[in-house]
PDB file of N, CA and C in Angstrom:
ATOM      1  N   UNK A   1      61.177  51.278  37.780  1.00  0.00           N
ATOM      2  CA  UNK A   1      60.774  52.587  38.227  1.00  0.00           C
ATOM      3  C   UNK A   1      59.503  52.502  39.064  1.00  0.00           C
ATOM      4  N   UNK A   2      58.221  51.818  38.819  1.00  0.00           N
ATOM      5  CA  UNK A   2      57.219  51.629  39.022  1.00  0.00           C
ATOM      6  C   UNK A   2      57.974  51.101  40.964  1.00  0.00           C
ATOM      7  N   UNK A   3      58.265  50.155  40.788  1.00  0.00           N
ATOM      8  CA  UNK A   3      58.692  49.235  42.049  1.00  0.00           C
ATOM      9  C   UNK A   3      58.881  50.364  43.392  1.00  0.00           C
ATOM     10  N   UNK A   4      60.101  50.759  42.542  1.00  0.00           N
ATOM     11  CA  UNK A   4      60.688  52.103  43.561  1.00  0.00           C
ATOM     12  C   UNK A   4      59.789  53.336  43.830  1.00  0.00           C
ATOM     13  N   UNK A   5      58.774  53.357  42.885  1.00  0.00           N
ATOM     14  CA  UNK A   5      57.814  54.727  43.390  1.00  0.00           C
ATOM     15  C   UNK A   5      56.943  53.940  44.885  1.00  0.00           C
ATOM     16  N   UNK A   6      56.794  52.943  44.575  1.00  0.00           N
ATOM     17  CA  UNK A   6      55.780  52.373  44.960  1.00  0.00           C
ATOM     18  C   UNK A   6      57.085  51.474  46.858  1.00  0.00           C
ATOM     19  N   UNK A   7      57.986  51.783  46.916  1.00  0.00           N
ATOM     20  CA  UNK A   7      58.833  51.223  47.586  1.00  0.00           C
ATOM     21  C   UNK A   7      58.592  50.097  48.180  1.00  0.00           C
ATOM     22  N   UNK A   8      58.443  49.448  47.124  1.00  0.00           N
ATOM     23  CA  UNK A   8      58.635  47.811  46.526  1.00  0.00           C
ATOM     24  C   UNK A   8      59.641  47.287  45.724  1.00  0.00           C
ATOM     25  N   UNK A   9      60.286  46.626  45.589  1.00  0.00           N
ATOM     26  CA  UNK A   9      61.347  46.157  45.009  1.00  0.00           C
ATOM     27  C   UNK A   9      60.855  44.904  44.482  1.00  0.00           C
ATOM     28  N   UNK A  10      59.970  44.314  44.342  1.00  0.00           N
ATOM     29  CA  UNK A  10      59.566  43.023  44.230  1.00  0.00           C
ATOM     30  C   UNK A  10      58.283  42.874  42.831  1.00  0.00           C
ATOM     31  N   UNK A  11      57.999  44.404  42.238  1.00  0.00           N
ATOM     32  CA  UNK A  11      57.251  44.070  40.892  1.00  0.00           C
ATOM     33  C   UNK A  11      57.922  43.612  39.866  1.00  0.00           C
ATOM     34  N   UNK A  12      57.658  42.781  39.067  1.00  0.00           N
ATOM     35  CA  UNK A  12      58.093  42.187  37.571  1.00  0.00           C
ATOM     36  C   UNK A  12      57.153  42.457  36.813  1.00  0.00           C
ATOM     37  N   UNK A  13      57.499  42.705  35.941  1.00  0.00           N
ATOM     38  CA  UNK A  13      56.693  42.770  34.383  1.00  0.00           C
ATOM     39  C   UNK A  13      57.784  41.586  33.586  1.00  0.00           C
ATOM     40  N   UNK A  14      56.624  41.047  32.853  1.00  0.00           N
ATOM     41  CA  UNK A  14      57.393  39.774  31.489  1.00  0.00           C
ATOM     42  C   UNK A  14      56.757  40.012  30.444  1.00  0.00           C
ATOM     43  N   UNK A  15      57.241  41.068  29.432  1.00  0.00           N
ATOM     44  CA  UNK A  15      56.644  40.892  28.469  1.00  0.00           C
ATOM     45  C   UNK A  15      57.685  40.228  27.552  1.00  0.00           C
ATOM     46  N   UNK A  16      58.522  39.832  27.354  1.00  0.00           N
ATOM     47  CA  UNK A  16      59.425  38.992  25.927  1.00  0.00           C
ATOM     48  C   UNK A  16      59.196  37.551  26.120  1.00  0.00           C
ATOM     49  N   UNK A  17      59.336  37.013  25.435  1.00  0.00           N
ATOM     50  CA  UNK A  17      59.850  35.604  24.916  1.00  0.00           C
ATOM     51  C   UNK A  17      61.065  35.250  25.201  1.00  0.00           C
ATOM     52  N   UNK A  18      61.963  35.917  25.532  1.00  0.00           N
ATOM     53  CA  UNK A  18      63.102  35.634  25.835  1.00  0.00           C
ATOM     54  C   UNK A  18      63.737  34.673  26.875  1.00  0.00           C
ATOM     55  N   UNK A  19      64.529  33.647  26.381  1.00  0.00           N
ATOM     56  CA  UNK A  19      64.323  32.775  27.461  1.00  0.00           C
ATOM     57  C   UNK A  19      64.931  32.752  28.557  1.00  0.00           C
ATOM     58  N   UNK A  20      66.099  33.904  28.525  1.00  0.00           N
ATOM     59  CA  UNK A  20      66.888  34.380  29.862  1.00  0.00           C
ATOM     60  C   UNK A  20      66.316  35.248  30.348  1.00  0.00           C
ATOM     61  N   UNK A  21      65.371  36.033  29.956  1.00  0.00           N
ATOM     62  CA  UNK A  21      64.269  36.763  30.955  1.00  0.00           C
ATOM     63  C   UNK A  21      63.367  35.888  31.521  1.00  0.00           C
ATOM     64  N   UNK A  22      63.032  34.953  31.154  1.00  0.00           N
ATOM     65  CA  UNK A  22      61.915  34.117  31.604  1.00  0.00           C
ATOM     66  C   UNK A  22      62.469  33.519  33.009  1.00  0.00           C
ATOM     67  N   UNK A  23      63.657  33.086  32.964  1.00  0.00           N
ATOM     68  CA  UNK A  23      64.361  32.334  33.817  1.00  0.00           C
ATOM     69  C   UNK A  23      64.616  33.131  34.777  1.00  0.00           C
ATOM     70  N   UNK A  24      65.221  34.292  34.126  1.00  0.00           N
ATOM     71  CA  UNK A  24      65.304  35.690  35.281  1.00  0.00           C
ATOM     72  C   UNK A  24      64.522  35.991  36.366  1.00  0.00           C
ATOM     73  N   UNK A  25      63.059  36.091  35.731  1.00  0.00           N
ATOM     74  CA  UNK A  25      62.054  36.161  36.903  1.00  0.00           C
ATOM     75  C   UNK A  25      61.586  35.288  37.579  1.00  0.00           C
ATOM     76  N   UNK A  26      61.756  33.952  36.750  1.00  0.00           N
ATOM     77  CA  UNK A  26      61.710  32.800  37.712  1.00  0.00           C
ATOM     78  C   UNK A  26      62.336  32.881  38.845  1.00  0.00           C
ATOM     79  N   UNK A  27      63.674  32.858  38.537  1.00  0.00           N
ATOM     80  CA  UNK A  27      64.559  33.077  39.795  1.00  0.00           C
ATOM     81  C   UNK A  27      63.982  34.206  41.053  1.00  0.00           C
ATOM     82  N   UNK A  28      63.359  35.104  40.621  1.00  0.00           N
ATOM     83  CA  UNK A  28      63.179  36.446  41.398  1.00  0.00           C
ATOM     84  C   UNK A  28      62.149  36.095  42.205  1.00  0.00           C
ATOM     85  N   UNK A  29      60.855  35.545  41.883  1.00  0.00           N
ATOM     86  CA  UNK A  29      59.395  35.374  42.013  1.00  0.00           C
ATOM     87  C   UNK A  29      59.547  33.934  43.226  1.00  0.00           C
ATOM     88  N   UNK A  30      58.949  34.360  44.174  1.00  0.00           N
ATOM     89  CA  UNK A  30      58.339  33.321  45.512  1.00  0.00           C
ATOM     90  C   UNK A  30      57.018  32.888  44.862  1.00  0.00           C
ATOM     91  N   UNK A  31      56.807  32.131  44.043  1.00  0.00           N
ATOM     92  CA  UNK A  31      55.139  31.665  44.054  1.00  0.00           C
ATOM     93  C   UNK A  31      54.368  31.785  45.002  1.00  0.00           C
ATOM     94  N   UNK A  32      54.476  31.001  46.193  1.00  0.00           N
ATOM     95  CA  UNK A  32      53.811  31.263  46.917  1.00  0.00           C
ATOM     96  C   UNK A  32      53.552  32.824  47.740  1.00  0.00           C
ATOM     97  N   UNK A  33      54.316  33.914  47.441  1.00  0.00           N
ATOM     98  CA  UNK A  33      53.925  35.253  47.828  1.00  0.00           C
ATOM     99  C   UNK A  33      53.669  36.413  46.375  1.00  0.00           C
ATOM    100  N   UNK A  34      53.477  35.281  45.288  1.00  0.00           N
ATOM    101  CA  UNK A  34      53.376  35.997  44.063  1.00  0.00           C
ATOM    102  C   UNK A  34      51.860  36.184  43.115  1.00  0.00           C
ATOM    103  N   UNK A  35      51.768  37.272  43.043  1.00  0.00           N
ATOM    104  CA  UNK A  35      50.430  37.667  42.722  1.00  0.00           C
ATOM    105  C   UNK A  35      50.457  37.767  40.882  1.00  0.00           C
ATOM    106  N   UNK A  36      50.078  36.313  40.385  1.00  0.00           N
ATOM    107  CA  UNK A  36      50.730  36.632  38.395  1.00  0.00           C
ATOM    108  C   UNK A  36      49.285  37.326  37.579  1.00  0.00           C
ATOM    109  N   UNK A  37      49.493  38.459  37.139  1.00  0.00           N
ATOM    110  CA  UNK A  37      48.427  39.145  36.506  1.00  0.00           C
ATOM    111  C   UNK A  37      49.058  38.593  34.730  1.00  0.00           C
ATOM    112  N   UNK A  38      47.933  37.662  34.103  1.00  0.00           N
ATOM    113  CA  UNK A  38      48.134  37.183  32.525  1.00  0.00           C
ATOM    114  C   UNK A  38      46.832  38.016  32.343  1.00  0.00           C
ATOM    115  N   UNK A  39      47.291  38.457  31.015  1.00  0.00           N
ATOM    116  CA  UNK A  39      46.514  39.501  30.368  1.00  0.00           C
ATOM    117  C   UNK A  39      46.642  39.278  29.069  1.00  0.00           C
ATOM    118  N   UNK A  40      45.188  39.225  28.498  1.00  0.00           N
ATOM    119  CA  UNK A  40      45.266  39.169  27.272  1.00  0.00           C
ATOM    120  C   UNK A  40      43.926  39.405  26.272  1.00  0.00           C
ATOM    121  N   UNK A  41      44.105  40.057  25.638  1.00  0.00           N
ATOM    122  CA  UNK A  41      42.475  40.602  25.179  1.00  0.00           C
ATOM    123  C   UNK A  41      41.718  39.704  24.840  1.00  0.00           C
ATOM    124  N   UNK A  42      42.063  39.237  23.688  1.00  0.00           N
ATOM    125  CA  UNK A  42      41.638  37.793  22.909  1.00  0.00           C
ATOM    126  C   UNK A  42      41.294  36.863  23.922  1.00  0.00           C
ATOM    127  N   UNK A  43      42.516  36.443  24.549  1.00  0.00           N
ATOM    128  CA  UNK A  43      42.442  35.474  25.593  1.00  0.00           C
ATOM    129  C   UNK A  43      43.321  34.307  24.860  1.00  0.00           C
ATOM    130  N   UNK A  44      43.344  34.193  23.722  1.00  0.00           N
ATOM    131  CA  UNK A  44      44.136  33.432  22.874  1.00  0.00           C
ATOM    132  C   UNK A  44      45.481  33.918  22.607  1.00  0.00           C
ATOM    133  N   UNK A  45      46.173  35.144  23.318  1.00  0.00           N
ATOM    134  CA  UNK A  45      47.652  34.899  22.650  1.00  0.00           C
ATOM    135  C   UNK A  45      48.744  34.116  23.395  1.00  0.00           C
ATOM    136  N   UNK A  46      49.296  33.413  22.079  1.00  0.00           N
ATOM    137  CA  UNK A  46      49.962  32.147  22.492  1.00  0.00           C
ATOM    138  C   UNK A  46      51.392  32.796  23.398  1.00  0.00           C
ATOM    139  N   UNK A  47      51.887  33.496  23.475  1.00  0.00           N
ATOM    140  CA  UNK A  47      52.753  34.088  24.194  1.00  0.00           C
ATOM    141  C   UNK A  47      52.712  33.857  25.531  1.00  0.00           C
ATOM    142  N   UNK A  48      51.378  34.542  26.136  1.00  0.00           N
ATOM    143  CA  UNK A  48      50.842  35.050  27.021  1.00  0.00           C
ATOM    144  C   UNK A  48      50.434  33.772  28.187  1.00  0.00           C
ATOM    145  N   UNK A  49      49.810  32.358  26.906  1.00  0.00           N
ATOM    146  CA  UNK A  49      49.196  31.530  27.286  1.00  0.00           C
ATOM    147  C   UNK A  49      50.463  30.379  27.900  1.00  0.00           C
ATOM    148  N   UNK A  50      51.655  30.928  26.785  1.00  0.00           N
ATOM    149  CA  UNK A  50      52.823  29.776  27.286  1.00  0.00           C
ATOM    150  C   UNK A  50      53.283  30.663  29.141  1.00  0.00           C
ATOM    151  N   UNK A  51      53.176  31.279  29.166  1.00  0.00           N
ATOM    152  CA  UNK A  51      54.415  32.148  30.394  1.00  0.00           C
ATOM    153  C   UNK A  51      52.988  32.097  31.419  1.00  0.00           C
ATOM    154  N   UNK A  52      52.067  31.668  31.227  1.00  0.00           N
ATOM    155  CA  UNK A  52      50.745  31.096  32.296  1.00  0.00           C
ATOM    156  C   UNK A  52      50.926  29.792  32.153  1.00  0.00           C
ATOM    157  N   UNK A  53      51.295  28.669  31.257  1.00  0.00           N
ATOM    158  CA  UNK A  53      51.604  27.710  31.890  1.00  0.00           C
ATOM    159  C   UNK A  53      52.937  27.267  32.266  1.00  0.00           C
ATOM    160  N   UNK A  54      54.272  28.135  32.395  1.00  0.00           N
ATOM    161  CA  UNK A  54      55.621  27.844  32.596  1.00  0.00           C
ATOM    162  C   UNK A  54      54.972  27.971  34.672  1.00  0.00           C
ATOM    163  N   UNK A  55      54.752  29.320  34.810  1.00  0.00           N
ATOM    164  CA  UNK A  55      54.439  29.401  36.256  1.00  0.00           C
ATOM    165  C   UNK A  55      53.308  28.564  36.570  1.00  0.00           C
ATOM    166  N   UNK A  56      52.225  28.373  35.834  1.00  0.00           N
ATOM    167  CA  UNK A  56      50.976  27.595  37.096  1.00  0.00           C
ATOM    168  C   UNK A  56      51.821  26.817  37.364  1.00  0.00           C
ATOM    169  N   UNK A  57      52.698  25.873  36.471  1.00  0.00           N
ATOM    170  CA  UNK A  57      53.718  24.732  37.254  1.00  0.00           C
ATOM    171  C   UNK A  57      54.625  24.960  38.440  1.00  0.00           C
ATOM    172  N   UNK A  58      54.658  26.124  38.932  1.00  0.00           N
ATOM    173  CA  UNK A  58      55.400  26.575  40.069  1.00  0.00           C
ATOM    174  C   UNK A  58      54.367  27.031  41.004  1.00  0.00           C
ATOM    175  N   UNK A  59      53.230  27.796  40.902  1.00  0.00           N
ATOM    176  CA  UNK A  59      52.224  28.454  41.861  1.00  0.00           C
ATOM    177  C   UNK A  59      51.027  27.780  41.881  1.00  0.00           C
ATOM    178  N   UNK A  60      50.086  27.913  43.017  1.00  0.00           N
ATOM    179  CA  UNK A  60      48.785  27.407  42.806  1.00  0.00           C
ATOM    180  C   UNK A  60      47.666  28.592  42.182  1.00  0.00           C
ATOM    181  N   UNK A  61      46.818  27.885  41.714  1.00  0.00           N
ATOM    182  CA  UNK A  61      45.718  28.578  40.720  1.00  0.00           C
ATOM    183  C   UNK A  61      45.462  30.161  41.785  1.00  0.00           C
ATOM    184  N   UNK A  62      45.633  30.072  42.242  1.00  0.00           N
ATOM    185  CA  UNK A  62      44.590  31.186  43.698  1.00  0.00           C
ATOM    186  C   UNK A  62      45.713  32.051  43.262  1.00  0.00           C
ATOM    187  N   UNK A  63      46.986  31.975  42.845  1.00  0.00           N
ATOM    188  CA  UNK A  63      47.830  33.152  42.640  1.00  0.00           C
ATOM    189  C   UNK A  63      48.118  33.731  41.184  1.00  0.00           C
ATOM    190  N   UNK A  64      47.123  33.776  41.074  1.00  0.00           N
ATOM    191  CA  UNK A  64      47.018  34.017  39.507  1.00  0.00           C
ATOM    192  C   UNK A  64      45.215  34.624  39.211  1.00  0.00           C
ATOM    193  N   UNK A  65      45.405  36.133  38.529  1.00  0.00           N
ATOM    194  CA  UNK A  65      44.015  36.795  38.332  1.00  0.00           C
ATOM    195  C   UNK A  65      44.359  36.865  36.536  1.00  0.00           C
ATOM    196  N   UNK A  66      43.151  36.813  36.080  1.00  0.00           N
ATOM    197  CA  UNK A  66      43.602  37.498  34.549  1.00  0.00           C
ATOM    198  C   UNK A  66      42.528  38.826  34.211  1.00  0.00           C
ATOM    199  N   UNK A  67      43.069  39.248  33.115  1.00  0.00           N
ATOM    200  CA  UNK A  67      42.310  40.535  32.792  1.00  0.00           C
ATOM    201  C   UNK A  67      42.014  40.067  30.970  1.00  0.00           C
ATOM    202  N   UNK A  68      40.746  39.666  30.537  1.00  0.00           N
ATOM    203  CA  UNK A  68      40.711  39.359  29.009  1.00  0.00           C
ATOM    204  C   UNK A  68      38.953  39.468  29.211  1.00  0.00           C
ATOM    205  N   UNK A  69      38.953  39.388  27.696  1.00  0.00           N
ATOM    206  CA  UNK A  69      37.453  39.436  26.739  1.00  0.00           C
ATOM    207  C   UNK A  69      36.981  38.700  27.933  1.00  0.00           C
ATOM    208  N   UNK A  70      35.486  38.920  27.772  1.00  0.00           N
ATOM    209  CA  UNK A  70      34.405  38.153  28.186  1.00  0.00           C
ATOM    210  C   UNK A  70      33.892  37.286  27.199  1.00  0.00           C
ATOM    211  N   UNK A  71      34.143  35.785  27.865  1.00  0.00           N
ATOM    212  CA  UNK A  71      34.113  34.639  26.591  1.00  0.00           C
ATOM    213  C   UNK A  71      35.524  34.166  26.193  1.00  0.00           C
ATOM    214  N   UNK A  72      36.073  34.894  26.534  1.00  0.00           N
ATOM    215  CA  UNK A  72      37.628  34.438  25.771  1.00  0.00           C
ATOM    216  C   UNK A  72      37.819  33.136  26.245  1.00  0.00           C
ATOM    217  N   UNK A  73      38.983  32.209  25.446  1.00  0.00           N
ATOM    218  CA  UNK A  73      39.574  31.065  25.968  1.00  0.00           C
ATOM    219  C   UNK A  73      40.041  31.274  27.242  1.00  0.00           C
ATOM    220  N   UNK A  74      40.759  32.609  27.811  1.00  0.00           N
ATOM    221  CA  UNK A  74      41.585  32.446  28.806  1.00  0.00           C
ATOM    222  C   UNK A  74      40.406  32.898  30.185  1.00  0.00           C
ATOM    223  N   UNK A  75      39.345  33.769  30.142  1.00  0.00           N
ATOM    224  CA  UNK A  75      38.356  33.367  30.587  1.00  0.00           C
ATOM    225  C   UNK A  75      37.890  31.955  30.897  1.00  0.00           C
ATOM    226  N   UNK A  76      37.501  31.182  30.041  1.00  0.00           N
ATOM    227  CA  UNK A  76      36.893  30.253  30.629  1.00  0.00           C
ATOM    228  C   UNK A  76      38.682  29.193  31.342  1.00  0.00           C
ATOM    229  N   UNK A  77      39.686  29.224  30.673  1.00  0.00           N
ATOM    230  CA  UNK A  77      40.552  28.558  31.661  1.00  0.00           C
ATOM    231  C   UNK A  77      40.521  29.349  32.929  1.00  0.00           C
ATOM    232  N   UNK A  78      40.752  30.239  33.455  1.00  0.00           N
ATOM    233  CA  UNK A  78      40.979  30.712  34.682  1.00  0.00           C
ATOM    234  C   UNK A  78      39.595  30.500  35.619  1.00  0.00           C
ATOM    235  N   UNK A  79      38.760  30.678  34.852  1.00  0.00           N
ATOM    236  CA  UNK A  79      37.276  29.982  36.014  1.00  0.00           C
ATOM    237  C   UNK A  79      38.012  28.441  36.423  1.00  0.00           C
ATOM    238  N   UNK A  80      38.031  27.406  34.767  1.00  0.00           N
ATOM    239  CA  UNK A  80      37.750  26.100  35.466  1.00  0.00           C
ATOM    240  C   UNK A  80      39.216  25.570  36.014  1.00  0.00           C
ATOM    241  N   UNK A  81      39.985  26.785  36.238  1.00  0.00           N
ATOM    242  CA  UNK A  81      41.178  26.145  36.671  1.00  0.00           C
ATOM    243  C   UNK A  81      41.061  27.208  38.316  1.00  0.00           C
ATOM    244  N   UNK A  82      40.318  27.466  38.358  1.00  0.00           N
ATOM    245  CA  UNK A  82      40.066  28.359  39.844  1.00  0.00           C
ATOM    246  C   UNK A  82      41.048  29.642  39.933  1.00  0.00           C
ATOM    247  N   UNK A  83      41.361  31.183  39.324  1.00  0.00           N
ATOM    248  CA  UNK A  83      42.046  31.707  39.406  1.00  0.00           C
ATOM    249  C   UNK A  83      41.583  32.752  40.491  1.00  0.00           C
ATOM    250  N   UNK A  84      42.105  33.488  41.450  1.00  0.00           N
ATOM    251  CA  UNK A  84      41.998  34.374  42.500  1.00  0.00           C
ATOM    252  C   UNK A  84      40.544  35.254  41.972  1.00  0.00           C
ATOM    253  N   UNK A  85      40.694  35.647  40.632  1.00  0.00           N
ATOM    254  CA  UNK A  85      39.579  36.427  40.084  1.00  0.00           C
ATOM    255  C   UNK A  85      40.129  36.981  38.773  1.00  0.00           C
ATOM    256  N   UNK A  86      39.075  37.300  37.769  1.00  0.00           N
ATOM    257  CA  UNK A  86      38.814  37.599  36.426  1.00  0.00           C
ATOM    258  C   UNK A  86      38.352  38.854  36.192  1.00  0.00           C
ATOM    259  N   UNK A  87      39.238  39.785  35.488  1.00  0.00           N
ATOM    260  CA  UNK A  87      38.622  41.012  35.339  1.00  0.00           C
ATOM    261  C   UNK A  87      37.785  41.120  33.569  1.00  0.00           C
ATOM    262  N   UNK A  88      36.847  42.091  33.318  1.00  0.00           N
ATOM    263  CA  UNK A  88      36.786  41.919  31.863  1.00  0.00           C
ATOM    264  C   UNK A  88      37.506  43.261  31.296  1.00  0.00           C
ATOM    265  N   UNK A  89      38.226  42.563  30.203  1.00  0.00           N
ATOM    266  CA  UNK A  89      39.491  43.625  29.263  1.00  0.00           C
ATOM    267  C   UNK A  89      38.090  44.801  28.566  1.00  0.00           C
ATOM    268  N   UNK A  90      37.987  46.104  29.151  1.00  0.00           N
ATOM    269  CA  UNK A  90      37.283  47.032  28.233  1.00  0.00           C
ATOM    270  C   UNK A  90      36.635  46.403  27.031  1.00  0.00           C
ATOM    271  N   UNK A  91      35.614  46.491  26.054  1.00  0.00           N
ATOM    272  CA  UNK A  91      35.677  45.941  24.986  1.00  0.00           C
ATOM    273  C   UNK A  91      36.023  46.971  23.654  1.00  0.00           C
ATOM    274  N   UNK A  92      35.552  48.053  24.091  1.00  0.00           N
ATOM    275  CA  UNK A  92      36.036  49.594  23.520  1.00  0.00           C
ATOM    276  C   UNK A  92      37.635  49.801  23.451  1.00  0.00           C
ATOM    277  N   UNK A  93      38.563  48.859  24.213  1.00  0.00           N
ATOM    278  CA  UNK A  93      39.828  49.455  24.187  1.00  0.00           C
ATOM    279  C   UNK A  93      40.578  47.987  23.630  1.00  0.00           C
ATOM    280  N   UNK A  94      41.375  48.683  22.060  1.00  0.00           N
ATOM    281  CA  UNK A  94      41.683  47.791  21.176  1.00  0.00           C
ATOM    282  C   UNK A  94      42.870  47.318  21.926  1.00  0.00           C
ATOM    283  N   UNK A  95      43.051  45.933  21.266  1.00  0.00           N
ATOM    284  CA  UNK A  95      44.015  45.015  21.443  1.00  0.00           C
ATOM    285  C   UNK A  95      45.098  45.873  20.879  1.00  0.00           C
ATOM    286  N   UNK A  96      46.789  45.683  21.538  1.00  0.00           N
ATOM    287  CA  UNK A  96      47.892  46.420  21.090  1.00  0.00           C
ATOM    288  C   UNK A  96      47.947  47.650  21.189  1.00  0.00           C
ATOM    289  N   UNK A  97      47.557  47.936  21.944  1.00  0.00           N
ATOM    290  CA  UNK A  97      47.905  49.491  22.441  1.00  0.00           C
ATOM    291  C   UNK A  97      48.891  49.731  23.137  1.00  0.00           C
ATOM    292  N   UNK A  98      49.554  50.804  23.186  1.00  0.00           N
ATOM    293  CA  UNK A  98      50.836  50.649  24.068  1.00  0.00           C
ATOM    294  C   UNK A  98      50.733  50.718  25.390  1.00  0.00           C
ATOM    295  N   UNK A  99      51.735  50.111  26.171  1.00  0.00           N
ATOM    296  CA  UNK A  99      51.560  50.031  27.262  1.00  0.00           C
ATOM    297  C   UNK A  99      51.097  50.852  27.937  1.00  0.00           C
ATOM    298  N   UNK A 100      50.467  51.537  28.029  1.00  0.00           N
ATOM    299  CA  UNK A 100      49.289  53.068  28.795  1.00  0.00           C
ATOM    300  C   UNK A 100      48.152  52.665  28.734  1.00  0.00           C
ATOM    301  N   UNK A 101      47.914  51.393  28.231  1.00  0.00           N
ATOM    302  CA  UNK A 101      46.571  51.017  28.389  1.00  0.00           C
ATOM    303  C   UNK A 101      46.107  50.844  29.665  1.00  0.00           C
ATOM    304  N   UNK A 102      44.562  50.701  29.934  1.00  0.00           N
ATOM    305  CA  UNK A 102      44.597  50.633  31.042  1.00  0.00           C
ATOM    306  C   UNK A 102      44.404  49.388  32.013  1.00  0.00           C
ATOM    307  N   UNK A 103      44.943  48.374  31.496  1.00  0.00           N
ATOM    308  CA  UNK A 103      45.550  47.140  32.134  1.00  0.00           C
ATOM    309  C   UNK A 103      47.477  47.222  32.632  1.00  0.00           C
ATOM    310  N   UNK A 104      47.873  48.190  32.025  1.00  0.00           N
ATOM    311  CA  UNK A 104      49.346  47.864  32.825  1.00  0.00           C
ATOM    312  C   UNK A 104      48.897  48.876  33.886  1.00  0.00           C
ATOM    313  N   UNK A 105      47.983  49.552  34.055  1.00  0.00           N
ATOM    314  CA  UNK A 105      47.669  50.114  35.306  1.00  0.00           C
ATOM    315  C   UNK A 105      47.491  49.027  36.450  1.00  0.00           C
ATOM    316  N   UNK A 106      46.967  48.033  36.459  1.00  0.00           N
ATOM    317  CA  UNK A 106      46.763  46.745  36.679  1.00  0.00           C
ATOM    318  C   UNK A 106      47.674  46.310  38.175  1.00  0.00           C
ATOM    319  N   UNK A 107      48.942  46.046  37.522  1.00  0.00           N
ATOM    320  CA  UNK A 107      50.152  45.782  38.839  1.00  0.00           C
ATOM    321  C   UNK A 107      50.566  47.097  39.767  1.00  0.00           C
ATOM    322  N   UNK A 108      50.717  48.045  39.586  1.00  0.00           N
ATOM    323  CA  UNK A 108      51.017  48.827  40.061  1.00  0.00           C
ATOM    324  C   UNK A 108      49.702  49.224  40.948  1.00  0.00           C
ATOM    325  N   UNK A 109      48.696  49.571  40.900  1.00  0.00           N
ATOM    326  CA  UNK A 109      47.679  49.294  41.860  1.00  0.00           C
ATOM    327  C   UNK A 109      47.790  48.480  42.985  1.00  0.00           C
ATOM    328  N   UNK A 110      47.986  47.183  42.549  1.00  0.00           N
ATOM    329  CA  UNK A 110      48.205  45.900  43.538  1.00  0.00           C
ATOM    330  C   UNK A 110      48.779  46.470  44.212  1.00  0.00           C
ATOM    331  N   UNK A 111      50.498  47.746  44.379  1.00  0.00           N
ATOM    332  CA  UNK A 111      51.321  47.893  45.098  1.00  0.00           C
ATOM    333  C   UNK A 111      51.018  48.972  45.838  1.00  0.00           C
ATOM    334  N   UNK A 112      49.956  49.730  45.570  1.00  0.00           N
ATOM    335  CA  UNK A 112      49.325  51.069  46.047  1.00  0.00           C
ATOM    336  C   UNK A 112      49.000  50.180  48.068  1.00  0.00           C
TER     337      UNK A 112
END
């Protein structure tokens, strides 16, 4: 829905584990014209951290921003692995909130 407001056809969201979704968007996604937003409050969820390293193996660091804690693990990987840029996750706005948080605001911006 997001894609089509935005008349883009080319946003993905990955949130499952699933491994025929994973593959799915593989298939879909040009690395090199793909902008991967990993998000994660902690910076530690292992989910989050596997489906950032399935793609860095396909894209270079520069295509990839994250949005987490200040201090987090995934903070300091995205500095020393050079990521496009680092946002800091609110610290006021709890981990697991439903998607209305204001990080899935995040991609859809990009398409504005």
């Amino acid at each position: 829905m997001l894609a089509s407001s935005f008349a883009n056809p080319s946003l993905s969201v990955l949130d499952t584990t699933d491994p025929g979704a994973v593959l799915a968007v593989a298939a879909r996604v040009e690395p090199d014209r793909t902008l991967f937003v990993i998000c994660s409050k902690s910076g530690s969820t292992v989910e989050t951290l596997a489906f950032y390293r399935y793609f860095a193996a396909r894209a270079d660091a520069a295509r990839f921003v994250a949005i987490t804690d200040p201090g987090s693990p995934l903070e300091t990987l995205a500095r020393e692995r050079g990521f496009r840029a680092v946002f800091p996750h609110p610290p006021d706005v709890a981990a697991g909130m439903p998607p209305s948080r204001w990080s899935a605001c995040f991609p859809p911006l990009c398409l504005a």
